[in-house]
C-alpha atoms as a PDB file:
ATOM      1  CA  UNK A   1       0.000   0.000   0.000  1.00  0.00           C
ATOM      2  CA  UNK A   2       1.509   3.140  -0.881  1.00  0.00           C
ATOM      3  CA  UNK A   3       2.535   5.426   2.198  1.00  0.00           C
ATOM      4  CA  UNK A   4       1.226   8.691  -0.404  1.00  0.00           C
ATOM      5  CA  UNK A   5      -0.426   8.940  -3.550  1.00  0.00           C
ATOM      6  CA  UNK A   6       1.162   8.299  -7.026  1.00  0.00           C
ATOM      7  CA  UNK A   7       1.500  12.151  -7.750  1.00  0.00           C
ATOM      8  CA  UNK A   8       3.447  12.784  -4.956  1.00  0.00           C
ATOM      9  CA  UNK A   9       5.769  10.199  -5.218  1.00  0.00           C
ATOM     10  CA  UNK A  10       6.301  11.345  -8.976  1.00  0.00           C
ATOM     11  CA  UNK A  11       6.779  14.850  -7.900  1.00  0.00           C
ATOM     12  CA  UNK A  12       9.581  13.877  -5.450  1.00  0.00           C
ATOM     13  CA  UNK A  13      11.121  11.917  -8.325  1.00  0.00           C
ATOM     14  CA  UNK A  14      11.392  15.046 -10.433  1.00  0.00           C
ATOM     15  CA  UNK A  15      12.256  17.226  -7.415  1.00  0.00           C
ATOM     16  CA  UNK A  16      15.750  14.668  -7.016  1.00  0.00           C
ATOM     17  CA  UNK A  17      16.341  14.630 -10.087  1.00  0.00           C
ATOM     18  CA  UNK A  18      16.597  18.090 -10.493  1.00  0.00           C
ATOM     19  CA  UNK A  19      18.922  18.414  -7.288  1.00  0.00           C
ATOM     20  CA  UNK A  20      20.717  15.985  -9.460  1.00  0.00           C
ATOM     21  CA  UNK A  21      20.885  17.344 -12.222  1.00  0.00           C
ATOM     22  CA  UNK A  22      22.337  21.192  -9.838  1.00  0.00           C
ATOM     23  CA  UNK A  23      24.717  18.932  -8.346  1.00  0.00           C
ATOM     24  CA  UNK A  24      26.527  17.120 -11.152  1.00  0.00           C
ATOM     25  CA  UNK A  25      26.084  20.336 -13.523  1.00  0.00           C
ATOM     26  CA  UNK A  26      29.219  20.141 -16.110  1.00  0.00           C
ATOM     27  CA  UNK A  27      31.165  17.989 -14.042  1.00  0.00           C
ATOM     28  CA  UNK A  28      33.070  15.304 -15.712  1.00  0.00           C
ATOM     29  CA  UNK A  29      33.009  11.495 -14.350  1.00  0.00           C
ATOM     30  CA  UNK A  30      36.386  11.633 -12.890  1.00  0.00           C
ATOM     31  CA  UNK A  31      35.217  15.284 -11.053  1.00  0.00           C
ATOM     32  CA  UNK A  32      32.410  13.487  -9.976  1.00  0.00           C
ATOM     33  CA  UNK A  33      34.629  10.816  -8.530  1.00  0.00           C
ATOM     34  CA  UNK A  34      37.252  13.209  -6.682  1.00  0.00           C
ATOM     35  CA  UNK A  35      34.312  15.255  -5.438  1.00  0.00           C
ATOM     36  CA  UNK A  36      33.129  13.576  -1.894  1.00  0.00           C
ATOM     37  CA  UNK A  37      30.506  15.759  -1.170  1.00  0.00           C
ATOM     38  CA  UNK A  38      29.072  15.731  -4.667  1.00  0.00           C
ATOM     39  CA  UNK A  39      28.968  11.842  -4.919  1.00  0.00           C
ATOM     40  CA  UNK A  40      27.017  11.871  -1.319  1.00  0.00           C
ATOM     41  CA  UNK A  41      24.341  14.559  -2.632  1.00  0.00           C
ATOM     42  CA  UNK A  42      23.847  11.986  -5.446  1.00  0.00           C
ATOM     43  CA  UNK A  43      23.573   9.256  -3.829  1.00  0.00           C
ATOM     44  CA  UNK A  44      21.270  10.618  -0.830  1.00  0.00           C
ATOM     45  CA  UNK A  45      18.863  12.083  -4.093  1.00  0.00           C
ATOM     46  CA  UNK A  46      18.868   8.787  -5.848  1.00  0.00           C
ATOM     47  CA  UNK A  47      18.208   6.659  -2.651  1.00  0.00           C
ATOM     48  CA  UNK A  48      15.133   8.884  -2.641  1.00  0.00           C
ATOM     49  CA  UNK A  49      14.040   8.471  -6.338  1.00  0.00           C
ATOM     50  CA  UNK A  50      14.560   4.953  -5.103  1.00  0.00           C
ATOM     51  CA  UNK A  51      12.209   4.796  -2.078  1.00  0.00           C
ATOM     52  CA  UNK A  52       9.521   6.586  -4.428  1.00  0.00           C
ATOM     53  CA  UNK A  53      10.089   3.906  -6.558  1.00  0.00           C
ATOM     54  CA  UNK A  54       9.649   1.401  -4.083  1.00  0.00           C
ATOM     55  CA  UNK A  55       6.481   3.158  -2.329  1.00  0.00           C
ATOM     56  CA  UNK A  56       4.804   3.159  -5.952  1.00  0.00           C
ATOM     57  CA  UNK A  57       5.586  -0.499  -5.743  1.00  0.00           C
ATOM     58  CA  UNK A  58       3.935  -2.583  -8.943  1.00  0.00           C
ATOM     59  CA  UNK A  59       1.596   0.526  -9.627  1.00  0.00           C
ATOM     60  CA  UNK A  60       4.971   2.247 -11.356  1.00  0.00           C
ATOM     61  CA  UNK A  61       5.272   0.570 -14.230  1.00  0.00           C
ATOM     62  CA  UNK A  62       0.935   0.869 -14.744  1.00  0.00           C
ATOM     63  CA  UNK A  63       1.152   4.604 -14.597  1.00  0.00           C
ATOM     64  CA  UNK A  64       4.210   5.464 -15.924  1.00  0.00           C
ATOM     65  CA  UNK A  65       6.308   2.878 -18.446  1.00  0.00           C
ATOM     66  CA  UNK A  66       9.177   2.723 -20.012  1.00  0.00           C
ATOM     67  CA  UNK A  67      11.007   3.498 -16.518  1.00  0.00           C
ATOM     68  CA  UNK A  68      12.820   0.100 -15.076  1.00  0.00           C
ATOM     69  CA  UNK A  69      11.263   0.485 -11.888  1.00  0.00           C
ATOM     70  CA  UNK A  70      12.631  -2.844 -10.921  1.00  0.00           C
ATOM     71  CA  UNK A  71      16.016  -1.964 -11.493  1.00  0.00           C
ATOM     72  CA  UNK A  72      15.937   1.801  -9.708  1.00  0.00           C
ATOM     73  CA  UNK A  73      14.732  -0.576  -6.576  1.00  0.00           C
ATOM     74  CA  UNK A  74      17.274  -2.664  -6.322  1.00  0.00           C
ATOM     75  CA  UNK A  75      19.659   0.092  -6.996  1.00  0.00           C
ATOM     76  CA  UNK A  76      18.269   1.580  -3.823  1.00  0.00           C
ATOM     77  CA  UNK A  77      18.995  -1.955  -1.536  1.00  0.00           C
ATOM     78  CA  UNK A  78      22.419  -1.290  -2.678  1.00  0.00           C
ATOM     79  CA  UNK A  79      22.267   2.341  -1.732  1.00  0.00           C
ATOM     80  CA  UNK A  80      20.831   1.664   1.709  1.00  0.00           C
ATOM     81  CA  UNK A  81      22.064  -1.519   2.850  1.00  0.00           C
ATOM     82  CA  UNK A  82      25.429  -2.317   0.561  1.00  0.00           C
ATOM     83  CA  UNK A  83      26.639   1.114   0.880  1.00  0.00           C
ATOM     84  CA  UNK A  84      30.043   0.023   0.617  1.00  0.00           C
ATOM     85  CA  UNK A  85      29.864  -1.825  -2.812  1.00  0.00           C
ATOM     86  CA  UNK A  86      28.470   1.148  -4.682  1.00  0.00           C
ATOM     87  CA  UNK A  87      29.998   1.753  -7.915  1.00  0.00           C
ATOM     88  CA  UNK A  88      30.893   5.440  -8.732  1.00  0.00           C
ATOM     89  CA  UNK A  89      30.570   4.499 -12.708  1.00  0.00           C
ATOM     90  CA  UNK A  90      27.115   2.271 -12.611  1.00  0.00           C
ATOM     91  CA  UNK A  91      26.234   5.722 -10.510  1.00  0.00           C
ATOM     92  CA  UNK A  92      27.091   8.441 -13.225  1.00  0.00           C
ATOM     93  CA  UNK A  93      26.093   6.093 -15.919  1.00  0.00           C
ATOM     94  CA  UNK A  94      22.360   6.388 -14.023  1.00  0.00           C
ATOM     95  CA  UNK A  95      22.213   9.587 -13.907  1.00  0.00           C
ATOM     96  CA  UNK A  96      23.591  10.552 -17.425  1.00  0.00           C
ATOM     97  CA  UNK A  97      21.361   7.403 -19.408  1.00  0.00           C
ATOM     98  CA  UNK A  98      18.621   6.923 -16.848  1.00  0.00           C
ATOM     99  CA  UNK A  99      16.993   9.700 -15.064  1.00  0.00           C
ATOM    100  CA  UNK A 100      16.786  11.719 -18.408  1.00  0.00           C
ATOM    101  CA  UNK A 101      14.166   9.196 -19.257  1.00  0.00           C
ATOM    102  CA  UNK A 102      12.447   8.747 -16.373  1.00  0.00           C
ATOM    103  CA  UNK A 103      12.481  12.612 -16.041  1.00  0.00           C
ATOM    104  CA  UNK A 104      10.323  12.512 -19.570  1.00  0.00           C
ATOM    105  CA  UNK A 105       8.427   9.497 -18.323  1.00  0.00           C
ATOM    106  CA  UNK A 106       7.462  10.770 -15.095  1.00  0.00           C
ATOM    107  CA  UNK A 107       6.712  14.101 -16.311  1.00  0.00           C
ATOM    108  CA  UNK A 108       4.217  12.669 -19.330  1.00  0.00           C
ATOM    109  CA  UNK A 109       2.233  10.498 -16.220  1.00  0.00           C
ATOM    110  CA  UNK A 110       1.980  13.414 -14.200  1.00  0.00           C
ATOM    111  CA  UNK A 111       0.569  15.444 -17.055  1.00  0.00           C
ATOM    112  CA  UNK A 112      -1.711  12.206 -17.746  1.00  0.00           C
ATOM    113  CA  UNK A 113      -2.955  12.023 -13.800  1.00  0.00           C
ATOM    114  CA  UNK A 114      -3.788  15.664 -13.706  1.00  0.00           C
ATOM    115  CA  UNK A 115      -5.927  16.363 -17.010  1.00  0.00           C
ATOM    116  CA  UNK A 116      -8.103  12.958 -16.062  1.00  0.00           C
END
């Protein structure tokens, strides 16, 4: 059962990943990977894009496809409970390839929840 509804969750989504998208601005991989405090503000946004997921639970992928919901929740057990096998590269590559889609995705069900 999820702890809010859909819309909210969604919102929060787009809210990290525009803290995200502040954070990492220009940086390259290997500034991201020197820069502590940048790779924590990542990783704290992400492990809430991840709890979203997981409090949207097998609604998600109804609402809003073409997101692997699946994947962003395991990504969050590593986040939270395997902190200390999380790759800086599987990371970036997230938030350069992923979270520009789910941005569009997310965005296109919120449009769809609040017109119906």
């Amino acid at each position: 059962m999820p702890f809010r509804d859909a819309g909210r969750h969604f919102e929060d989504i787009l809210k990290s990943i525009g803290y995200i998208d502040e954070f990492v601005g220009e940086l390259s991989f290997e500034m991201y990977e020197a820069d502590r405090k940048t790779r924590s503000a990542v990783e704290r946004e992400l492990q809430i894009i991840t709890e979203a997921a997981v409090r949207l639970g097998d609604d998600a992928a109804a609402i809003c496809p073409g997101v692997d919901w699946k994947g962003f929740r395991g990504m969050g057990n590593i986040l939270r409970h395997a902190y200390h096998r999380v790759d800086g590269r599987i990371v970036w590559d997230t938030v350069q390839k992923e979270l520009p889609l789910m941005r569009v995705a997310v965005a296109r069900a919120l449009e769809v929840m609040r017109s119906a």
